[in-house]
PDB file of N, CA and C in Angstrom:
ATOM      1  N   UNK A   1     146.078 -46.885  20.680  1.00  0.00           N
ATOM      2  CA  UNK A   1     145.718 -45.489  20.755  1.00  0.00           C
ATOM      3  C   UNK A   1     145.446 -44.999  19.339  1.00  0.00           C
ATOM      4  N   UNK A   2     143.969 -44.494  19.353  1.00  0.00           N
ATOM      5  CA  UNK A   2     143.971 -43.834  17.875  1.00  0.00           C
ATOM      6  C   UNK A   2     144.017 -41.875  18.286  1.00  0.00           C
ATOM      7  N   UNK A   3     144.448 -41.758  16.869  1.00  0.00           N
ATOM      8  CA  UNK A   3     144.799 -40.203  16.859  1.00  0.00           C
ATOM      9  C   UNK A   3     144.614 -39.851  15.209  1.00  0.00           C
ATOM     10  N   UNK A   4     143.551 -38.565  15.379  1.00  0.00           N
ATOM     11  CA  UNK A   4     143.391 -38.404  14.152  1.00  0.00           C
ATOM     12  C   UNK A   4     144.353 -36.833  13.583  1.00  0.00           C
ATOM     13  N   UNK A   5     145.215 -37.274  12.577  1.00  0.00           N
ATOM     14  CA  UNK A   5     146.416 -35.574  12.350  1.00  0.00           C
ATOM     15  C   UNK A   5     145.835 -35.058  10.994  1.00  0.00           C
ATOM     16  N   UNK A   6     145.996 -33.993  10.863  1.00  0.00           N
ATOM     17  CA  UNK A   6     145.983 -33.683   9.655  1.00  0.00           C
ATOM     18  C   UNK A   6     147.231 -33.333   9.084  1.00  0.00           C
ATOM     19  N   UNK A   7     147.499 -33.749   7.991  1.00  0.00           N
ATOM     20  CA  UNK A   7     148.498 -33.928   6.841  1.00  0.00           C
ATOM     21  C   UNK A   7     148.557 -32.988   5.813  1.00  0.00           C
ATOM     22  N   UNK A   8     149.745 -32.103   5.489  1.00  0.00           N
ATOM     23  CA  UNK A   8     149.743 -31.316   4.542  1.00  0.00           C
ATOM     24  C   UNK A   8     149.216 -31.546   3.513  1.00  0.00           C
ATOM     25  N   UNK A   9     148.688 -32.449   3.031  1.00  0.00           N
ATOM     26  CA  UNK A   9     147.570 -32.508   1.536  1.00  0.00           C
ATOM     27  C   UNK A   9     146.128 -32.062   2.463  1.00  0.00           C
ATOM     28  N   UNK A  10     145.908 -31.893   3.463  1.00  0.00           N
ATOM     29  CA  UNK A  10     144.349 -31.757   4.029  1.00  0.00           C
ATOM     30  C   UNK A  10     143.637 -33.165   4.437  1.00  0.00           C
ATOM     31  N   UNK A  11     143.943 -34.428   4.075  1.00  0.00           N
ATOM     32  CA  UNK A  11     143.523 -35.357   4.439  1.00  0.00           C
ATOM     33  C   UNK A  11     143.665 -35.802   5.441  1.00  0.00           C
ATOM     34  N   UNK A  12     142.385 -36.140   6.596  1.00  0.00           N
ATOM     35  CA  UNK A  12     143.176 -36.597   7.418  1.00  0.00           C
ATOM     36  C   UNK A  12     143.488 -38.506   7.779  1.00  0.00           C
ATOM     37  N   UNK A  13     144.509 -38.297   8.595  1.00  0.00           N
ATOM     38  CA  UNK A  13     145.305 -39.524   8.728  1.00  0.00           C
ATOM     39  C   UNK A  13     144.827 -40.323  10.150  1.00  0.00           C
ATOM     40  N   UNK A  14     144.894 -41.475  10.313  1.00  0.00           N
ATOM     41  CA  UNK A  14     144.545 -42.221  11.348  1.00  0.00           C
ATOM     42  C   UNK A  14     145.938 -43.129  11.741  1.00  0.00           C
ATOM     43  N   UNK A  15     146.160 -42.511  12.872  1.00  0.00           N
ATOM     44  CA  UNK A  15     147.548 -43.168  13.672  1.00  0.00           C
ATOM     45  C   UNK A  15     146.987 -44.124  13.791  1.00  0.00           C
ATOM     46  N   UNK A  16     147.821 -45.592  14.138  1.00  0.00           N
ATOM     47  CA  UNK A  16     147.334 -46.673  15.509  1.00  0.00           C
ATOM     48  C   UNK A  16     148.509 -46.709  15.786  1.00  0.00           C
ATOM     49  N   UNK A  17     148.765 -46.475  17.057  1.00  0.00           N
ATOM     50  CA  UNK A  17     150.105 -46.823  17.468  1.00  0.00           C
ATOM     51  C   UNK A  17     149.947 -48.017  18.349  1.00  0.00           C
ATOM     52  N   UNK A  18     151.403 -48.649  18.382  1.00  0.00           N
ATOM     53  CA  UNK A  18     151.466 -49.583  19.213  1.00  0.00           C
ATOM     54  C   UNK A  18     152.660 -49.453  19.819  1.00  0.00           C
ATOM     55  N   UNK A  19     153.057 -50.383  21.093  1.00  0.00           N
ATOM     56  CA  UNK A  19     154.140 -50.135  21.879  1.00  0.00           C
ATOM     57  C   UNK A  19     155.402 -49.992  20.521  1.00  0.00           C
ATOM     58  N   UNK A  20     155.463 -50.993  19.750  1.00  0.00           N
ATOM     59  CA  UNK A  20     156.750 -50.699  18.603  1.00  0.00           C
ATOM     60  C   UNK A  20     156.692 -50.075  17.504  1.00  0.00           C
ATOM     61  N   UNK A  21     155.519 -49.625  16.669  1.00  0.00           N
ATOM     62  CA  UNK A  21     155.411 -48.643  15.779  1.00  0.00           C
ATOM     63  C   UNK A  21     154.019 -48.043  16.053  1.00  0.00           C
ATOM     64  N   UNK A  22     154.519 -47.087  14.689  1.00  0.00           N
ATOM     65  CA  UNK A  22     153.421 -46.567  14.274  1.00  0.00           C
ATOM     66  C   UNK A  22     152.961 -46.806  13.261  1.00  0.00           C
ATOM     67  N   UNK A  23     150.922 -47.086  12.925  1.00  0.00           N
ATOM     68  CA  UNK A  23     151.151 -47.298  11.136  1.00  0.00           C
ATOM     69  C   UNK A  23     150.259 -45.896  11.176  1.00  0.00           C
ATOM     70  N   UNK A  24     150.374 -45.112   9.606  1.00  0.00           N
ATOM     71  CA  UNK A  24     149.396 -44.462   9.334  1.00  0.00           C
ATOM     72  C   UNK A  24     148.357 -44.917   8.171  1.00  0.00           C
ATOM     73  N   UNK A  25     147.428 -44.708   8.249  1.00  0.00           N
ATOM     74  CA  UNK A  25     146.564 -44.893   7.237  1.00  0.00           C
ATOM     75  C   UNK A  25     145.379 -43.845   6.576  1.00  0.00           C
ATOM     76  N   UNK A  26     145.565 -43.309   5.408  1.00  0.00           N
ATOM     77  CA  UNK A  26     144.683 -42.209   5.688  1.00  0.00           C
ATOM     78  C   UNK A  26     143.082 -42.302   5.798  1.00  0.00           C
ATOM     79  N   UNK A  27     142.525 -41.908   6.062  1.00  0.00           N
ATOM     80  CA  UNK A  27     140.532 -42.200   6.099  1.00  0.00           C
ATOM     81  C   UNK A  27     140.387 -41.193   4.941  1.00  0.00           C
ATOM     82  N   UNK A  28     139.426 -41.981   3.977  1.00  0.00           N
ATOM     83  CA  UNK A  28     138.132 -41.163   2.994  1.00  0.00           C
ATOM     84  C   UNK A  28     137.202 -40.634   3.541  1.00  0.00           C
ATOM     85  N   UNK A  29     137.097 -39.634   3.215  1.00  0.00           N
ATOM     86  CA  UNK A  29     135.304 -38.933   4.114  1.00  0.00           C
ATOM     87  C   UNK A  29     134.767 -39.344   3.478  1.00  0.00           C
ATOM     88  N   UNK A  30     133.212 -39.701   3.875  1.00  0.00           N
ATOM     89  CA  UNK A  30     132.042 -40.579   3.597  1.00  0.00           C
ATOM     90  C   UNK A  30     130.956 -39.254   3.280  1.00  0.00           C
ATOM     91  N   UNK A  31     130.393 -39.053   2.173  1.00  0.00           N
ATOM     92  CA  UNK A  31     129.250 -39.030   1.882  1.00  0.00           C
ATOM     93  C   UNK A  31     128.320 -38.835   2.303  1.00  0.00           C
ATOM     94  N   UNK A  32     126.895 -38.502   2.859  1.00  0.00           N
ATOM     95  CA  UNK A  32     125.721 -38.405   3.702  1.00  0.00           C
ATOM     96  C   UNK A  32     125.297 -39.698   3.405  1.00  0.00           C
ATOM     97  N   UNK A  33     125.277 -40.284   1.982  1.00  0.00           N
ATOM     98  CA  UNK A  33     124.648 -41.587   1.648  1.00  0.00           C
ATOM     99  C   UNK A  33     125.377 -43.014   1.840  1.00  0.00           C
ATOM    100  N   UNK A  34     126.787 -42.758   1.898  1.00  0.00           N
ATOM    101  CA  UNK A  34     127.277 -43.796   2.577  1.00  0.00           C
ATOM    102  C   UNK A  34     127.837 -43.373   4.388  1.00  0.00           C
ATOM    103  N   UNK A  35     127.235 -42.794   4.685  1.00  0.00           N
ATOM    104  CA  UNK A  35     126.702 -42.805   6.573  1.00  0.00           C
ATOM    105  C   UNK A  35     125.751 -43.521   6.265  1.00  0.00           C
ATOM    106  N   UNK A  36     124.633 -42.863   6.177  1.00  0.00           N
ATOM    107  CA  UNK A  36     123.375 -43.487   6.183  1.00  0.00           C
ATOM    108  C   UNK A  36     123.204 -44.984   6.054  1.00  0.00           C
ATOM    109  N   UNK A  37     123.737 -45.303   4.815  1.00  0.00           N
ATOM    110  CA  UNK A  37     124.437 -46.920   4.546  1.00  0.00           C
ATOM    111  C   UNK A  37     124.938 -47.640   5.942  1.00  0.00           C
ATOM    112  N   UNK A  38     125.869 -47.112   6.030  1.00  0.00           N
ATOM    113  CA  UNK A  38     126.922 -47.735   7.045  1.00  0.00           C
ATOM    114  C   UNK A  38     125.861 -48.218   8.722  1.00  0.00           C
ATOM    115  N   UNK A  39     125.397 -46.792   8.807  1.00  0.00           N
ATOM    116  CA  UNK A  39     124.323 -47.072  10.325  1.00  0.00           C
ATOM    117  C   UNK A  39     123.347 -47.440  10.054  1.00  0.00           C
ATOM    118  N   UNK A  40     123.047 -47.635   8.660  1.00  0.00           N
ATOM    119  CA  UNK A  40     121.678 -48.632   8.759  1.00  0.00           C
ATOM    120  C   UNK A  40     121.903 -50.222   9.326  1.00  0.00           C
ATOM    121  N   UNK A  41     123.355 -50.622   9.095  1.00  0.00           N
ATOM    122  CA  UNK A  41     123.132 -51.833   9.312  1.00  0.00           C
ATOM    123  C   UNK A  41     123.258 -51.773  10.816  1.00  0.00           C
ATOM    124  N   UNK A  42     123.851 -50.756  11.824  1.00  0.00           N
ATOM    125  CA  UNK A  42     123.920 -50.730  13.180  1.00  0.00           C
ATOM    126  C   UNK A  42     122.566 -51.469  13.605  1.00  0.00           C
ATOM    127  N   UNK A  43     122.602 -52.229  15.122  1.00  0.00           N
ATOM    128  CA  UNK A  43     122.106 -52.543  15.996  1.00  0.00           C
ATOM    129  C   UNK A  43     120.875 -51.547  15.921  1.00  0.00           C
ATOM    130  N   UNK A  44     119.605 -51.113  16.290  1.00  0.00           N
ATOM    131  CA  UNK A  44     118.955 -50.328  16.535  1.00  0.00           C
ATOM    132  C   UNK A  44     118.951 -49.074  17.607  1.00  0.00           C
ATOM    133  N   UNK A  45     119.719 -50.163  18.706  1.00  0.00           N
ATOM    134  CA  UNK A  45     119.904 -49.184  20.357  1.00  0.00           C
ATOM    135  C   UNK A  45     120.971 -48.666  20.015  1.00  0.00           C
ATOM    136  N   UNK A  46     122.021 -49.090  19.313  1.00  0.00           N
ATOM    137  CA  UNK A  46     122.860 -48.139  18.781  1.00  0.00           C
ATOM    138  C   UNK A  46     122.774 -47.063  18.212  1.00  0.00           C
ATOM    139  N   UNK A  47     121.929 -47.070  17.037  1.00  0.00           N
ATOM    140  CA  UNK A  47     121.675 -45.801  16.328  1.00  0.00           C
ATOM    141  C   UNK A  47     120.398 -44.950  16.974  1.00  0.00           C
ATOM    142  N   UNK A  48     120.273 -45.354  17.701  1.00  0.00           N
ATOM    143  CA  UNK A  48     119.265 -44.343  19.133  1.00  0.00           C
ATOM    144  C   UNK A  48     120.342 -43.731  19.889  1.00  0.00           C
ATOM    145  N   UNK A  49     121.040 -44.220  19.961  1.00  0.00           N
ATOM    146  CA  UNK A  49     121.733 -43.579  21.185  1.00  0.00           C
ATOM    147  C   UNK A  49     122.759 -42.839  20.673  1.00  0.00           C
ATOM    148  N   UNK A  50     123.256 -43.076  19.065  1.00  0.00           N
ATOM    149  CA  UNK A  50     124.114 -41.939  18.741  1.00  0.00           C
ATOM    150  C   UNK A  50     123.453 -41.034  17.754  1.00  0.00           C
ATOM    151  N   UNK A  51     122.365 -40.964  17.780  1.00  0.00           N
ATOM    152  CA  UNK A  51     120.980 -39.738  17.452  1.00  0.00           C
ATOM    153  C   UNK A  51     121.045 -39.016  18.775  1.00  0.00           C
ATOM    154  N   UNK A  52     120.698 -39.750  19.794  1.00  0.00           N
ATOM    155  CA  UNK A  52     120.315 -39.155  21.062  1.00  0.00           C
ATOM    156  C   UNK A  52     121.758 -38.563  21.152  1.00  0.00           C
ATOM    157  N   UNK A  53     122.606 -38.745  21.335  1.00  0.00           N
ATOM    158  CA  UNK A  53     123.773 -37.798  21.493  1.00  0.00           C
ATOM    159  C   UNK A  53     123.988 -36.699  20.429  1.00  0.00           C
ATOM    160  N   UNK A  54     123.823 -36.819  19.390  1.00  0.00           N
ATOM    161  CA  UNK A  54     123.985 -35.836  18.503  1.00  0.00           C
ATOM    162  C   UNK A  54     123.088 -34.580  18.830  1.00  0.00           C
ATOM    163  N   UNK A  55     121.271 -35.146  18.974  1.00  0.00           N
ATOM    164  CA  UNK A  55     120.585 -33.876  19.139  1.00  0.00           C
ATOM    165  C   UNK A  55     121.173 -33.515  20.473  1.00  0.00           C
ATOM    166  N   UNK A  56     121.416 -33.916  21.672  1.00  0.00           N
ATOM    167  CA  UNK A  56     122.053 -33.838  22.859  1.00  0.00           C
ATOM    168  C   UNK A  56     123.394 -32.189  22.332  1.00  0.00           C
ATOM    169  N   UNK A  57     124.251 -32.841  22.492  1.00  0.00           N
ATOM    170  CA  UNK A  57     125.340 -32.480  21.637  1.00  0.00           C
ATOM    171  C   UNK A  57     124.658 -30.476  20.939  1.00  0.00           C
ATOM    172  N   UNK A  58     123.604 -30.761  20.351  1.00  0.00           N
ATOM    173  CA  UNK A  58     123.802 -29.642  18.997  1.00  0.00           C
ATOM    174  C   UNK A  58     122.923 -28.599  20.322  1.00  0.00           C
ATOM    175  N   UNK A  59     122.330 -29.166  21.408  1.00  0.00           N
ATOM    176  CA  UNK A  59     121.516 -28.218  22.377  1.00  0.00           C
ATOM    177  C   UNK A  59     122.376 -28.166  23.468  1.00  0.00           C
ATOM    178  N   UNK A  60     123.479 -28.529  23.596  1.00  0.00           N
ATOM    179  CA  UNK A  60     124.651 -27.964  24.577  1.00  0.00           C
ATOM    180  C   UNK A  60     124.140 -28.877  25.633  1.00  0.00           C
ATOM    181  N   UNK A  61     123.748 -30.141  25.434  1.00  0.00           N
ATOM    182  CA  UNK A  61     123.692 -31.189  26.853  1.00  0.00           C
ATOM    183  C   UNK A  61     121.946 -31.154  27.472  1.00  0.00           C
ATOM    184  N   UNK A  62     122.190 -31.739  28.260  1.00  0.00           N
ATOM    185  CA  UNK A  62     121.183 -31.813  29.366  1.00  0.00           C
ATOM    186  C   UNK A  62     121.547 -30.773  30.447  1.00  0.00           C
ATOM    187  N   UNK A  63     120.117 -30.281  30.711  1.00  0.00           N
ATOM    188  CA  UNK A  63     120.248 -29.623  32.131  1.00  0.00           C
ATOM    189  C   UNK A  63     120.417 -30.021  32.930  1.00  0.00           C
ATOM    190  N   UNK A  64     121.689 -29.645  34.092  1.00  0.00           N
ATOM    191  CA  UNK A  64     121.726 -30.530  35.559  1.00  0.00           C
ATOM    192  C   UNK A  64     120.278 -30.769  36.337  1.00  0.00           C
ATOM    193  N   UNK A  65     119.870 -31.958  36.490  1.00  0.00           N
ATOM    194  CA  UNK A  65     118.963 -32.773  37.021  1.00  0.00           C
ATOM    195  C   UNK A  65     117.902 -33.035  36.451  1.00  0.00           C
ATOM    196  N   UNK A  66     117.707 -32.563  34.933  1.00  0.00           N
ATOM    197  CA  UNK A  66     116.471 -33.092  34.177  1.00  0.00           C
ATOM    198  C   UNK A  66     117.050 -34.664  34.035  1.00  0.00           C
ATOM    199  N   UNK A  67     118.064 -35.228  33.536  1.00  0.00           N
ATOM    200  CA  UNK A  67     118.291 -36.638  33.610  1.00  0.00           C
ATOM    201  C   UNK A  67     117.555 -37.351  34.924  1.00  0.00           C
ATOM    202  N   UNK A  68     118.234 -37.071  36.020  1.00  0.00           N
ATOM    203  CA  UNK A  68     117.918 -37.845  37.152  1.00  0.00           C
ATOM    204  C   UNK A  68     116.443 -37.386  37.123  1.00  0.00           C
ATOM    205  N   UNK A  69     115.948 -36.210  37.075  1.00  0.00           N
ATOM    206  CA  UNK A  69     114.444 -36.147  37.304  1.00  0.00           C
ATOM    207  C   UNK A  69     113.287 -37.266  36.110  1.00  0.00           C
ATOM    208  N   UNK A  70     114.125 -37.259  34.703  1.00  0.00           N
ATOM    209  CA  UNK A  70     113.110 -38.232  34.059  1.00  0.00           C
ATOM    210  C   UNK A  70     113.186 -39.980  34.529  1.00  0.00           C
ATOM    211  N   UNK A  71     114.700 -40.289  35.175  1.00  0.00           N
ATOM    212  CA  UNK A  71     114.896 -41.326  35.863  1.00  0.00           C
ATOM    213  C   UNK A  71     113.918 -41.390  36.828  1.00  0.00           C
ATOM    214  N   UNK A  72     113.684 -40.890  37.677  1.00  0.00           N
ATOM    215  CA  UNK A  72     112.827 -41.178  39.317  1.00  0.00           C
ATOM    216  C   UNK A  72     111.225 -41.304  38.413  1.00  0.00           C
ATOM    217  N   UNK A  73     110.841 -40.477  37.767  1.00  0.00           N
ATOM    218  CA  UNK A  73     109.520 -40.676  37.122  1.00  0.00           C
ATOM    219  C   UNK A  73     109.102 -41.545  36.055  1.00  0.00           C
ATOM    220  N   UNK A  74     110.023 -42.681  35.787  1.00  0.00           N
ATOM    221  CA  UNK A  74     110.581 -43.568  34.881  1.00  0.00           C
ATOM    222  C   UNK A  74     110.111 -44.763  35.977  1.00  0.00           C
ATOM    223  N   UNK A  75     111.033 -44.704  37.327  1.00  0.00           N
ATOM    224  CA  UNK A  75     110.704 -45.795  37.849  1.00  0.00           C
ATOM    225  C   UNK A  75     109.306 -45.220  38.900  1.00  0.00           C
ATOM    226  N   UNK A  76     109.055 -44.368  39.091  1.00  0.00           N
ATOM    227  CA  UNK A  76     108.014 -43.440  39.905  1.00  0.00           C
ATOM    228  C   UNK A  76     106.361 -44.774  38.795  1.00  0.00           C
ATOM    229  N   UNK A  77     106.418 -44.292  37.594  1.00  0.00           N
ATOM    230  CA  UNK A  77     105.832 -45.056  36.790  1.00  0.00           C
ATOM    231  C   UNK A  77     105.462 -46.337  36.524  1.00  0.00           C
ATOM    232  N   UNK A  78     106.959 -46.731  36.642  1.00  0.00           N
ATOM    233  CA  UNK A  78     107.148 -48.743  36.507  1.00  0.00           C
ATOM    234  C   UNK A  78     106.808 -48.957  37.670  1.00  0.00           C
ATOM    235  N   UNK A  79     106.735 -48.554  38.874  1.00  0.00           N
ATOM    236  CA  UNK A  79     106.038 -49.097  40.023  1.00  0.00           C
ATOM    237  C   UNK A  79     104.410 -49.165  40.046  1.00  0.00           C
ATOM    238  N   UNK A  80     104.231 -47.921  39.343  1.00  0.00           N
ATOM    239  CA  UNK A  80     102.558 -48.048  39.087  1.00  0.00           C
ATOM    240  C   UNK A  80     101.783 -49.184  38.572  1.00  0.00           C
ATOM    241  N   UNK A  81     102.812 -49.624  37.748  1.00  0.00           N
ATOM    242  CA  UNK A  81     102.446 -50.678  36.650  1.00  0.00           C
ATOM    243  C   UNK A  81     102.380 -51.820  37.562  1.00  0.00           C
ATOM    244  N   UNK A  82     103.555 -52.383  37.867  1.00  0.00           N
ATOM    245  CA  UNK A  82     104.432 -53.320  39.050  1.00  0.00           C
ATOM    246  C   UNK A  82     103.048 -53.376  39.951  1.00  0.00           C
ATOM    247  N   UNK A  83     102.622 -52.238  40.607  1.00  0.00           N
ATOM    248  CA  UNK A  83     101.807 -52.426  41.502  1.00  0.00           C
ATOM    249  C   UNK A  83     100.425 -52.762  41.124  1.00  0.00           C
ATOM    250  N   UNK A  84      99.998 -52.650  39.839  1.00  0.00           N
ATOM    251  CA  UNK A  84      98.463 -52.511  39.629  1.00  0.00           C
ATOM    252  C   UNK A  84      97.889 -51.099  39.549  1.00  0.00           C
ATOM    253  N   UNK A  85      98.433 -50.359  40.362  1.00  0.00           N
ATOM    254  CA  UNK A  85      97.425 -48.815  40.424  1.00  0.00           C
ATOM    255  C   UNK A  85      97.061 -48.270  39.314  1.00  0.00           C
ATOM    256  N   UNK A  86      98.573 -48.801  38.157  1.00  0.00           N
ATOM    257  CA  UNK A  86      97.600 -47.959  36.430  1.00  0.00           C
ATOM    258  C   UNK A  86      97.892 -49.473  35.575  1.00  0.00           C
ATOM    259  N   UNK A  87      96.979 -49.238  34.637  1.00  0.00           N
ATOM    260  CA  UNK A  87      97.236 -50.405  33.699  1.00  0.00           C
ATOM    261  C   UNK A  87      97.990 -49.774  32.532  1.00  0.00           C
ATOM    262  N   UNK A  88      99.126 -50.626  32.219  1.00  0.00           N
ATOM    263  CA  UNK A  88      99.757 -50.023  30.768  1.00  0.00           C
ATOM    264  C   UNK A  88      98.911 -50.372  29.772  1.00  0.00           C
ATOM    265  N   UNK A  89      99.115 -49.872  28.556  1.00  0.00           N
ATOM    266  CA  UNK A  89      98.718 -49.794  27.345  1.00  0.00           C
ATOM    267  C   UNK A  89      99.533 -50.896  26.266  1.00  0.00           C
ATOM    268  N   UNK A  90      98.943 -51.716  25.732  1.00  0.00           N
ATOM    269  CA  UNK A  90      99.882 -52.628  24.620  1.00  0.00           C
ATOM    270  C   UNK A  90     100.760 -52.009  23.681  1.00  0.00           C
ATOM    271  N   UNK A  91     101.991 -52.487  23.730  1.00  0.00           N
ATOM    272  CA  UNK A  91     102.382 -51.381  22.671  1.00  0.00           C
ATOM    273  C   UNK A  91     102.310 -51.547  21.509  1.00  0.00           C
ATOM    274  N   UNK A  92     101.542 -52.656  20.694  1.00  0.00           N
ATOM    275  CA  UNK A  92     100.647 -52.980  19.697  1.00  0.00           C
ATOM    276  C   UNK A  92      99.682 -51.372  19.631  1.00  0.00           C
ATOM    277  N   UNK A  93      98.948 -51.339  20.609  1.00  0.00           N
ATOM    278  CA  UNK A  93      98.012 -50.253  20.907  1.00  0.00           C
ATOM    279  C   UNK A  93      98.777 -49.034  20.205  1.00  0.00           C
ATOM    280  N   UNK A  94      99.626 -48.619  21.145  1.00  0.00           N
ATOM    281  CA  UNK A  94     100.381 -47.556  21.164  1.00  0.00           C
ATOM    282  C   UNK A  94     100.850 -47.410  19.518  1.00  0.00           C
ATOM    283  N   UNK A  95     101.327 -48.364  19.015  1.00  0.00           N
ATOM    284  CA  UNK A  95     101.836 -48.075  17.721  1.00  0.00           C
ATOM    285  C   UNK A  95     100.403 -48.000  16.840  1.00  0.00           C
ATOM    286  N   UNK A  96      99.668 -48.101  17.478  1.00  0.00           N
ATOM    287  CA  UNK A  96      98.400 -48.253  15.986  1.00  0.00           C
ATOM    288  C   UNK A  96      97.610 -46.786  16.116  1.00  0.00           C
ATOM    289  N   UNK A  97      97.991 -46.484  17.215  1.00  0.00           N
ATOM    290  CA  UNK A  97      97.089 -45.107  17.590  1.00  0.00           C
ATOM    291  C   UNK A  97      98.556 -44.044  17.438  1.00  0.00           C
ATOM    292  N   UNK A  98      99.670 -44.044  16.844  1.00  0.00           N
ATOM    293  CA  UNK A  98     100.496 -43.148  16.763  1.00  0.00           C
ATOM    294  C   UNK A  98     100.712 -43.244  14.923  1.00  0.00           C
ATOM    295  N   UNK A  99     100.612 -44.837  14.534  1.00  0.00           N
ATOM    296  CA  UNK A  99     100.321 -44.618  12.823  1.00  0.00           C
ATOM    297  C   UNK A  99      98.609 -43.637  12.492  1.00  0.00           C
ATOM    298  N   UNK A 100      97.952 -44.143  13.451  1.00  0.00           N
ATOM    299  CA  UNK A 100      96.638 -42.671  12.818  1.00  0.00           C
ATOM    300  C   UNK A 100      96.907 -41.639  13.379  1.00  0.00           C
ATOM    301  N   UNK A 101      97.903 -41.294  14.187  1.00  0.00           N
ATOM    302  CA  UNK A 101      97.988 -39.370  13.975  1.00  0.00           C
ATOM    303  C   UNK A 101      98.757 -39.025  13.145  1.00  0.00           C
ATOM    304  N   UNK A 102      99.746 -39.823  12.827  1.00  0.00           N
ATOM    305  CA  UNK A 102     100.847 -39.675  11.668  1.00  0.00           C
ATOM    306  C   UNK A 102     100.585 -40.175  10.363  1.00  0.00           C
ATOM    307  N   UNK A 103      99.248 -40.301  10.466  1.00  0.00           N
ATOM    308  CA  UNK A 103      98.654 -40.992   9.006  1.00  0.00           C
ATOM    309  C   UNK A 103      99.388 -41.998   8.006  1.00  0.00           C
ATOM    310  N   UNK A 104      99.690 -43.322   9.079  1.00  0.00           N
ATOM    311  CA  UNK A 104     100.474 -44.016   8.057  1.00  0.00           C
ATOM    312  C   UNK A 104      99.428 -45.291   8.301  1.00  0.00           C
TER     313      UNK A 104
END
């Protein structure tokens, strides 16, 4: 079990408890430049998905049923494909026609 306290100097402390003790250890706050550091080396789907929660997060969530609604039109879509009725686009394509609107 972790638990984060704060400690009369202001620092805060990181419990781990275990069934027979407790240790404390205190944590350094990090910097903007050593975050940045640290999640650069993350996985990629990782640092998507704790972006995606953050902007999530700062707009008070998702609206009840916009999730499930971009789900059904997600697979509403992949069936199109699946079936033939639309042809996808390479995503070679896609990235070369999104570096010329973004002029890179």
């Amino acid at each position: 079990m972790y638990a984060i306290m704060n400690t009369p100097s202001r620092l805060p402390k990181l419990a781990v408890a275990s069934r027979s003790e407790a240790v404390q250890t205190a944590l350094v706050p990090l910097n903007f430049d050593q975050i940045v550091e640290e999640i650069s080396q993350w996985p990629e789907d990782i640092v998507a998905r704790l972006v995606d929660h953050i902007m999530l997060a700062r707009r008070g969530g998702i609206a009840p049923g916009v999730e499930t609604a971009w789900d059904d039109e997600l697979r509403r879509r992949m069936e199109e494909i699946r079936s033939g009725k639309v042809q996808g686009i390479p995503g070679e394509e896609v990235s070369a026609r999104l570096r010329k609107i973004v002029g890179r």
